[in-house]
C-alpha atoms as a PDB file:
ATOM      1  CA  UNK A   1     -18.180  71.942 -32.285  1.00  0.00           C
ATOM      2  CA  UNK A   2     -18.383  69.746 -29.018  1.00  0.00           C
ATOM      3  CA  UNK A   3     -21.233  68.204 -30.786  1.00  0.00           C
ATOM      4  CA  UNK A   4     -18.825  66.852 -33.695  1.00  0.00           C
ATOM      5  CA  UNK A   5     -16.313  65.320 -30.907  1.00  0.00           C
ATOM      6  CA  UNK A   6     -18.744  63.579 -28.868  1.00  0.00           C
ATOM      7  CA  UNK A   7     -20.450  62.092 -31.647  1.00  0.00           C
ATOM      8  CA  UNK A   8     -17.215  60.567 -33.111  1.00  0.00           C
ATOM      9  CA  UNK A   9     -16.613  58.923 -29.574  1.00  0.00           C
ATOM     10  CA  UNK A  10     -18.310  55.167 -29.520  1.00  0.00           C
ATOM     11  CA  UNK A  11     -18.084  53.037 -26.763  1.00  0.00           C
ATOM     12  CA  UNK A  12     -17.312  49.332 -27.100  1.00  0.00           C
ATOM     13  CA  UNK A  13     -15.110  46.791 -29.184  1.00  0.00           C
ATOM     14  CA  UNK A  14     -14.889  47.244 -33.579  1.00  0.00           C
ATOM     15  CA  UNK A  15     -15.603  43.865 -34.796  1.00  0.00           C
ATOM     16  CA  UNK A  16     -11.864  43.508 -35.923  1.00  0.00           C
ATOM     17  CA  UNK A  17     -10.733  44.171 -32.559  1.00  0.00           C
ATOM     18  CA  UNK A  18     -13.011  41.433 -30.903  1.00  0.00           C
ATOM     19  CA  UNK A  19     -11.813  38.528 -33.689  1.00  0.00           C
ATOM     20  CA  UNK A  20      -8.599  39.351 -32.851  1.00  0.00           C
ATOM     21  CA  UNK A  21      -8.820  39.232 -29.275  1.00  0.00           C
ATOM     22  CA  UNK A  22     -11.026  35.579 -29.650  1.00  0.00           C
ATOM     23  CA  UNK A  23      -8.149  34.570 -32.250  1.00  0.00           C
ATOM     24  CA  UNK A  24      -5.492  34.925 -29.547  1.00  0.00           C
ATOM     25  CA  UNK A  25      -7.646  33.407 -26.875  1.00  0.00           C
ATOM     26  CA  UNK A  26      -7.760  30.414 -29.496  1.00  0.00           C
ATOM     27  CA  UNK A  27      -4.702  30.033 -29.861  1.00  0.00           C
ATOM     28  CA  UNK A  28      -3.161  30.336 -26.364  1.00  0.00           C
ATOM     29  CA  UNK A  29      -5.890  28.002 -25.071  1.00  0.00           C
ATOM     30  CA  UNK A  30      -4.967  25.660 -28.090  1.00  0.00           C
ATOM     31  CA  UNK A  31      -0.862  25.604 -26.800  1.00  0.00           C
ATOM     32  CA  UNK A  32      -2.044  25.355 -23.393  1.00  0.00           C
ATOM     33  CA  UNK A  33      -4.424  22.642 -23.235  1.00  0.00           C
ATOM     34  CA  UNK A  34      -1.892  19.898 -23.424  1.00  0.00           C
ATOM     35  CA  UNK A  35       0.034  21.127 -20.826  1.00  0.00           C
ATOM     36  CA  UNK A  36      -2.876  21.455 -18.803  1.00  0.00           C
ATOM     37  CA  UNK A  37      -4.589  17.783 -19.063  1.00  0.00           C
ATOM     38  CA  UNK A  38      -1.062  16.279 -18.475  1.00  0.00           C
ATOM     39  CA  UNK A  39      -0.890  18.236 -15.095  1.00  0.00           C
ATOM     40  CA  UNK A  40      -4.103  16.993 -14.562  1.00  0.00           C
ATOM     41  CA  UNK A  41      -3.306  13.716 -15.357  1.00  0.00           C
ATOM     42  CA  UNK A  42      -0.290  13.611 -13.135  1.00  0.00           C
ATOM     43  CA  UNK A  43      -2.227  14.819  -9.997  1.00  0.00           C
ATOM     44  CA  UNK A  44      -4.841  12.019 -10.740  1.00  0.00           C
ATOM     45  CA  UNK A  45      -1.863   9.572 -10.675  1.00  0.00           C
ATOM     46  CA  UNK A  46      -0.317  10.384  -7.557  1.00  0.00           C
ATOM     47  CA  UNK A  47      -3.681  11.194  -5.792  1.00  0.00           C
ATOM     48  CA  UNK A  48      -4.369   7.419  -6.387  1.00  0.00           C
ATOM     49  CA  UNK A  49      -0.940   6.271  -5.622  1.00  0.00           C
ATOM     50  CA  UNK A  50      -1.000   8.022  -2.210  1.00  0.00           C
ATOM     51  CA  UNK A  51      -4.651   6.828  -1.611  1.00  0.00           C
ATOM     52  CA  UNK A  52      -3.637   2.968  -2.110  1.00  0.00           C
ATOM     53  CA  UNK A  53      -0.663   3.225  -0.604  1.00  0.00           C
ATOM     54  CA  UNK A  54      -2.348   5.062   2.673  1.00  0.00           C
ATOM     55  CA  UNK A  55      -5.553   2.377   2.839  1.00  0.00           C
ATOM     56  CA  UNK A  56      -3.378  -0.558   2.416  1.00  0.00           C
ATOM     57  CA  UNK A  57      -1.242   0.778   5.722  1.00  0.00           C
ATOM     58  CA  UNK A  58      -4.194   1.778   7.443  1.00  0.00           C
ATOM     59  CA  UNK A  59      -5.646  -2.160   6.326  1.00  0.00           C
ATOM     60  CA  UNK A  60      -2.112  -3.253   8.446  1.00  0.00           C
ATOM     61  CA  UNK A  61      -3.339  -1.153  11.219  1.00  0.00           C
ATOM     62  CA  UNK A  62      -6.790  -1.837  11.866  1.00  0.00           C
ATOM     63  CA  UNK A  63      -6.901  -5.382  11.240  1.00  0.00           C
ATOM     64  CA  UNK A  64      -4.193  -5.135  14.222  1.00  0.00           C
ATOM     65  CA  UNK A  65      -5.985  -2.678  17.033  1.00  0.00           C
ATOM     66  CA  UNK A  66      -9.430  -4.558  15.851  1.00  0.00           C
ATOM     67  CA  UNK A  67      -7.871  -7.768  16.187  1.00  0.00           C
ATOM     68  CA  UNK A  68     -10.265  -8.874  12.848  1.00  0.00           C
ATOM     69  CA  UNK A  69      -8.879 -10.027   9.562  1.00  0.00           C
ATOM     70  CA  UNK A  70      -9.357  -6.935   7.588  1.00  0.00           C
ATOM     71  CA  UNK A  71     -10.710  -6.903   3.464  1.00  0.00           C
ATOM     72  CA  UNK A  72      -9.144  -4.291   1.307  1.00  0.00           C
ATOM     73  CA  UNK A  73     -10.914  -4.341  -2.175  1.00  0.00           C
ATOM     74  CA  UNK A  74     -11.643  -2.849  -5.181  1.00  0.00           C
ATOM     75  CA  UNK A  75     -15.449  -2.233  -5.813  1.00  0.00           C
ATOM     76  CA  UNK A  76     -17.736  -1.147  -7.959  1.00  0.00           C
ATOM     77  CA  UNK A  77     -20.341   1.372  -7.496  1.00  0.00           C
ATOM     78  CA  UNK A  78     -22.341  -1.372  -5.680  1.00  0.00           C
ATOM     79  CA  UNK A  79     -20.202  -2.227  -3.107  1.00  0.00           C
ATOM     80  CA  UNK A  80     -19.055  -5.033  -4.570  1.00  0.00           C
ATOM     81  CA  UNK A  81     -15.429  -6.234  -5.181  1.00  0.00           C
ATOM     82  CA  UNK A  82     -14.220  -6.515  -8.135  1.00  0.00           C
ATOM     83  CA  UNK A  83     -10.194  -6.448  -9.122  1.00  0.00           C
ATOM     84  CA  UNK A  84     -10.843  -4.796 -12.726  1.00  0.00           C
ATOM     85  CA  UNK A  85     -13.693  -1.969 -10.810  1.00  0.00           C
ATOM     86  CA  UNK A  86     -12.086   1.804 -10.158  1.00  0.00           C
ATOM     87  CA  UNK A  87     -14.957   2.898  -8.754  1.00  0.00           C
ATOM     88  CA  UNK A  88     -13.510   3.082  -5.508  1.00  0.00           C
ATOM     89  CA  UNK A  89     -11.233   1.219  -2.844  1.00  0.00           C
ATOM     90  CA  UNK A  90     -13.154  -0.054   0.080  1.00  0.00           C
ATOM     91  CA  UNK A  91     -11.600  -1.252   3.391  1.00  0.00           C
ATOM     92  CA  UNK A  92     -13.784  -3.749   5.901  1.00  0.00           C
ATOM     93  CA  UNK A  93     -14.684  -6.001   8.489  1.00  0.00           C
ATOM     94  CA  UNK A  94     -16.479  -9.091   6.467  1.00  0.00           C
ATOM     95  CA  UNK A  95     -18.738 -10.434   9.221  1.00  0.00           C
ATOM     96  CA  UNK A  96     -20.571 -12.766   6.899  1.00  0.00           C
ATOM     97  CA  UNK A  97     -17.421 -13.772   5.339  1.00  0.00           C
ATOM     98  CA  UNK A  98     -18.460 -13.743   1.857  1.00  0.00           C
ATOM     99  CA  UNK A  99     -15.469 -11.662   0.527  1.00  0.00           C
ATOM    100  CA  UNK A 100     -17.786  -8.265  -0.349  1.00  0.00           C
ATOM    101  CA  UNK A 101     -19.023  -5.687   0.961  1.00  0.00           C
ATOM    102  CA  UNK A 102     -22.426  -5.859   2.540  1.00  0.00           C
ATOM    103  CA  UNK A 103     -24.182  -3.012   3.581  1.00  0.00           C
ATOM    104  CA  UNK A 104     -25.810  -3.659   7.030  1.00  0.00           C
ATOM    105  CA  UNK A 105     -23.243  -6.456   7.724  1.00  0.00           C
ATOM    106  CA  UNK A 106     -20.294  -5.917   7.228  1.00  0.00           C
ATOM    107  CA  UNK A 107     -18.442  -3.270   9.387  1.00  0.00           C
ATOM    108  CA  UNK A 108     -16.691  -0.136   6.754  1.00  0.00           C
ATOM    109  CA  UNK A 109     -13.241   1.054   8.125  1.00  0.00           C
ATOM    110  CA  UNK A 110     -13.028   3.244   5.093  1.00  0.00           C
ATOM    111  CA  UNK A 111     -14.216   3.958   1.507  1.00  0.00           C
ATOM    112  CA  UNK A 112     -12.045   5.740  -0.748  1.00  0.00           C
ATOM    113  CA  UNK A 113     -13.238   7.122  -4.220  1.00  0.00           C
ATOM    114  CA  UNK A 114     -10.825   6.352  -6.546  1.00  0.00           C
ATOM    115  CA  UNK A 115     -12.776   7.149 -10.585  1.00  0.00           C
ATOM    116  CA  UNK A 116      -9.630   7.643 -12.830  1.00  0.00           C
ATOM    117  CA  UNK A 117     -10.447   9.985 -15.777  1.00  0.00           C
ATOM    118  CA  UNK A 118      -6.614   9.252 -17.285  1.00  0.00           C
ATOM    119  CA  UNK A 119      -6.153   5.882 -16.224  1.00  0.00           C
ATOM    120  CA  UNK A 120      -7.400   2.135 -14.951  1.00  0.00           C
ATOM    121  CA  UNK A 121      -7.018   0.913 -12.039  1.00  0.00           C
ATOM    122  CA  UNK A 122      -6.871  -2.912 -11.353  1.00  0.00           C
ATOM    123  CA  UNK A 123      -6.165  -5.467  -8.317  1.00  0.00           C
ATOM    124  CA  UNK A 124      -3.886  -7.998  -9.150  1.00  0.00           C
ATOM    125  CA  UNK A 125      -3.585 -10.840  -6.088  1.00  0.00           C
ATOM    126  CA  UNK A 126      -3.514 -14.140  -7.976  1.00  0.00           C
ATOM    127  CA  UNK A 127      -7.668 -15.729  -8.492  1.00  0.00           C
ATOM    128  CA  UNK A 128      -8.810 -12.864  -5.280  1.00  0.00           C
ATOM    129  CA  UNK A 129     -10.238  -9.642  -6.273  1.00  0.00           C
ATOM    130  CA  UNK A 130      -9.874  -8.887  -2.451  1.00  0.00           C
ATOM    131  CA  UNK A 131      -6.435  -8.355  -0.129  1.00  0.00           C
ATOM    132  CA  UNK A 132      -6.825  -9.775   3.026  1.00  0.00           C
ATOM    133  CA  UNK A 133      -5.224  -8.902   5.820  1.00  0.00           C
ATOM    134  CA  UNK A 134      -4.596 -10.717   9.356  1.00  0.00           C
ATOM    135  CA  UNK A 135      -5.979 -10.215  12.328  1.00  0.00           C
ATOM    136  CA  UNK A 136      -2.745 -11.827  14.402  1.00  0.00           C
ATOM    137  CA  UNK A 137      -0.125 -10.179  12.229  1.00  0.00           C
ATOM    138  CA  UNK A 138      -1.169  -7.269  10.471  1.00  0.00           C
ATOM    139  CA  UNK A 139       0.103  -8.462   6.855  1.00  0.00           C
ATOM    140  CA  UNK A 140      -1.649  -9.996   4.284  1.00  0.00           C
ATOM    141  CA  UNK A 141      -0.789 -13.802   5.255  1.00  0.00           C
ATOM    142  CA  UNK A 142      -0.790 -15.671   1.845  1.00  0.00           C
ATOM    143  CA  UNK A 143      -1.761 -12.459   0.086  1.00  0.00           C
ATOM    144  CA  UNK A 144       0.588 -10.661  -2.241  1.00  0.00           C
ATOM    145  CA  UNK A 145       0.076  -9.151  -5.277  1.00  0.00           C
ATOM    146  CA  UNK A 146      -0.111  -5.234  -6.798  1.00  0.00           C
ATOM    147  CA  UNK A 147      -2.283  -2.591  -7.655  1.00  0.00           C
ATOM    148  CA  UNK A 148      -1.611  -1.716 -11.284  1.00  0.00           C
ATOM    149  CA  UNK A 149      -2.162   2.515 -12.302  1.00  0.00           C
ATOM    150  CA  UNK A 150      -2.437   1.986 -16.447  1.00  0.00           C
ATOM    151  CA  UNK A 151      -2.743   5.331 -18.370  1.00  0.00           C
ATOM    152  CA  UNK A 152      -5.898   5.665 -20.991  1.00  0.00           C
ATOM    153  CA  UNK A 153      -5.072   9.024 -22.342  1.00  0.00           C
ATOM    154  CA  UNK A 154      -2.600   9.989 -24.410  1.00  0.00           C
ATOM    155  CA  UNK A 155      -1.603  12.863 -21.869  1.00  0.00           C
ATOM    156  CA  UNK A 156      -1.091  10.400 -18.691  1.00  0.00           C
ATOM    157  CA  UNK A 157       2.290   8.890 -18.425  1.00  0.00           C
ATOM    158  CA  UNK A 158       2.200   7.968 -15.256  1.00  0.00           C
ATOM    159  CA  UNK A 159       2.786   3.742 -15.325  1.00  0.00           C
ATOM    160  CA  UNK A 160       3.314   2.032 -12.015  1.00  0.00           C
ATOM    161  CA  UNK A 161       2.393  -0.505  -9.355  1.00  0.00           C
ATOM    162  CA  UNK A 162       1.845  -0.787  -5.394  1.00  0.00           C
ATOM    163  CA  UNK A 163       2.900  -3.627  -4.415  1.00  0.00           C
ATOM    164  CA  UNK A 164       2.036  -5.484  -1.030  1.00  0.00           C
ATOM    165  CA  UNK A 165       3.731  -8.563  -0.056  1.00  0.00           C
ATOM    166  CA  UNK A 166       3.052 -11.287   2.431  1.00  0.00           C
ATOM    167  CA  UNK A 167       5.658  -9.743   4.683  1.00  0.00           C
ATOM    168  CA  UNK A 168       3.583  -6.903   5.241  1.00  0.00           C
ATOM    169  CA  UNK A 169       5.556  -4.203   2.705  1.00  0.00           C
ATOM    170  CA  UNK A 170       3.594  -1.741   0.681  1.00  0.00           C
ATOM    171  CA  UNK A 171       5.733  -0.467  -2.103  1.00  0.00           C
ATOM    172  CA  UNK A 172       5.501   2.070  -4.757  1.00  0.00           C
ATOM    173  CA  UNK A 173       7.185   0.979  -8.265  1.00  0.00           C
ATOM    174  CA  UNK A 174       7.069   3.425 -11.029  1.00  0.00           C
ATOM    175  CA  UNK A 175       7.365   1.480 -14.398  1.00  0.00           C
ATOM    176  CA  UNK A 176      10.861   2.848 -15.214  1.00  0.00           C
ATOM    177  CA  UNK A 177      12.038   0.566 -12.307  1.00  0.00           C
ATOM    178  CA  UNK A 178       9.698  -2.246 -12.395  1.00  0.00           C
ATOM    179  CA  UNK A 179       7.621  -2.930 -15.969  1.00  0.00           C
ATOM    180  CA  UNK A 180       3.516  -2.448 -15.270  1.00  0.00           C
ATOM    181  CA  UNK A 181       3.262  -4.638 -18.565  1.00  0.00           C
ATOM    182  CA  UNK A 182       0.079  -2.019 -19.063  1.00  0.00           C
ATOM    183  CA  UNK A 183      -1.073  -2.461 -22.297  1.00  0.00           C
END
């Protein structure tokens, strides 16, 4: 008789149960993956928000204790600056005065990795695809312009600008307030 009972007892999952467990993991990862990459999407947003917004201030600061004009820039994975490149955002000391980055001469204050998976980032500061900032004053004499946050993916909604002016004010404008004109 014990024979009969323990050779009814199987161990493990009936193939019925396990496609209806993997049917419900389906489905809840299906409602919650939209939810998910726009979270995502909004962390990316205002990781690179705070990020511009903190190297442009510390530009105003350094290029003020150094006494050097300071170069805050967009680059590419080169180095080199480029207002369309979200590679990363570079802040310098241009010693050979070209207007990029040059390993070896020029003196890095800080790089910041930017690479937007949601999003572009561009420099917009008329014909330069660099912000320069004065050595005497600490703003960027001459220099005004934005850094525009455009959303690629459907799940990013996050539109806005920092703007710098030539009075030396960094200021965050979400697009409700102040139209990116993304496209």
């Amino acid at each position: 008789m014990n024979q009969l009972f323990t050779r009814g007892k199987t161990q493990g999952f009936t193939l019925v149960e396990l496609m209806v467990t993997v049917l419900l993991l389906a489905i809840i990862a299906t409602i919650a993956t939209p939810f998910i990459l726009s979270q995502l999407a909004n962390m990316e947003a205002k990781r690179i928000r705070h990020t511009v917004t903190d190297i442009l201030s510390i530009a105003k600061a350094e290029s003020l204790i150094r006494r050097q004009e300071v170069i805050a820039c967009l680059s590419d994975s080169s180095g080199r600056c480029d207002k369309n490149s979200s590679r990363s955002l570079l802040l310098f000391i241009d010693s050979n005065d070209n207007h990029h980055f040059d390993n070896g001469a020029d003196i890095l204050i800080n790089r910041q990795h930017l690479d937007p998976k949601y999003a572009t980032v561009c420099l917009h500061a008329g014909r330069r695809h660099y912000i320069k900032f004065a050595s005497d004053t600490g703003k960027p004499r001459g220099h005004f312009g934005h850094i525009k946050y455009c959303p690629t993916s459907s799940y990013n909604k996050s539109k806005y600008q920092v703007s710098f002016s030539n009075l030396g004010r960094i200021t965050y404008k979400p697009n409700n307030k102040h139209p990116t004109d993304c496209h």
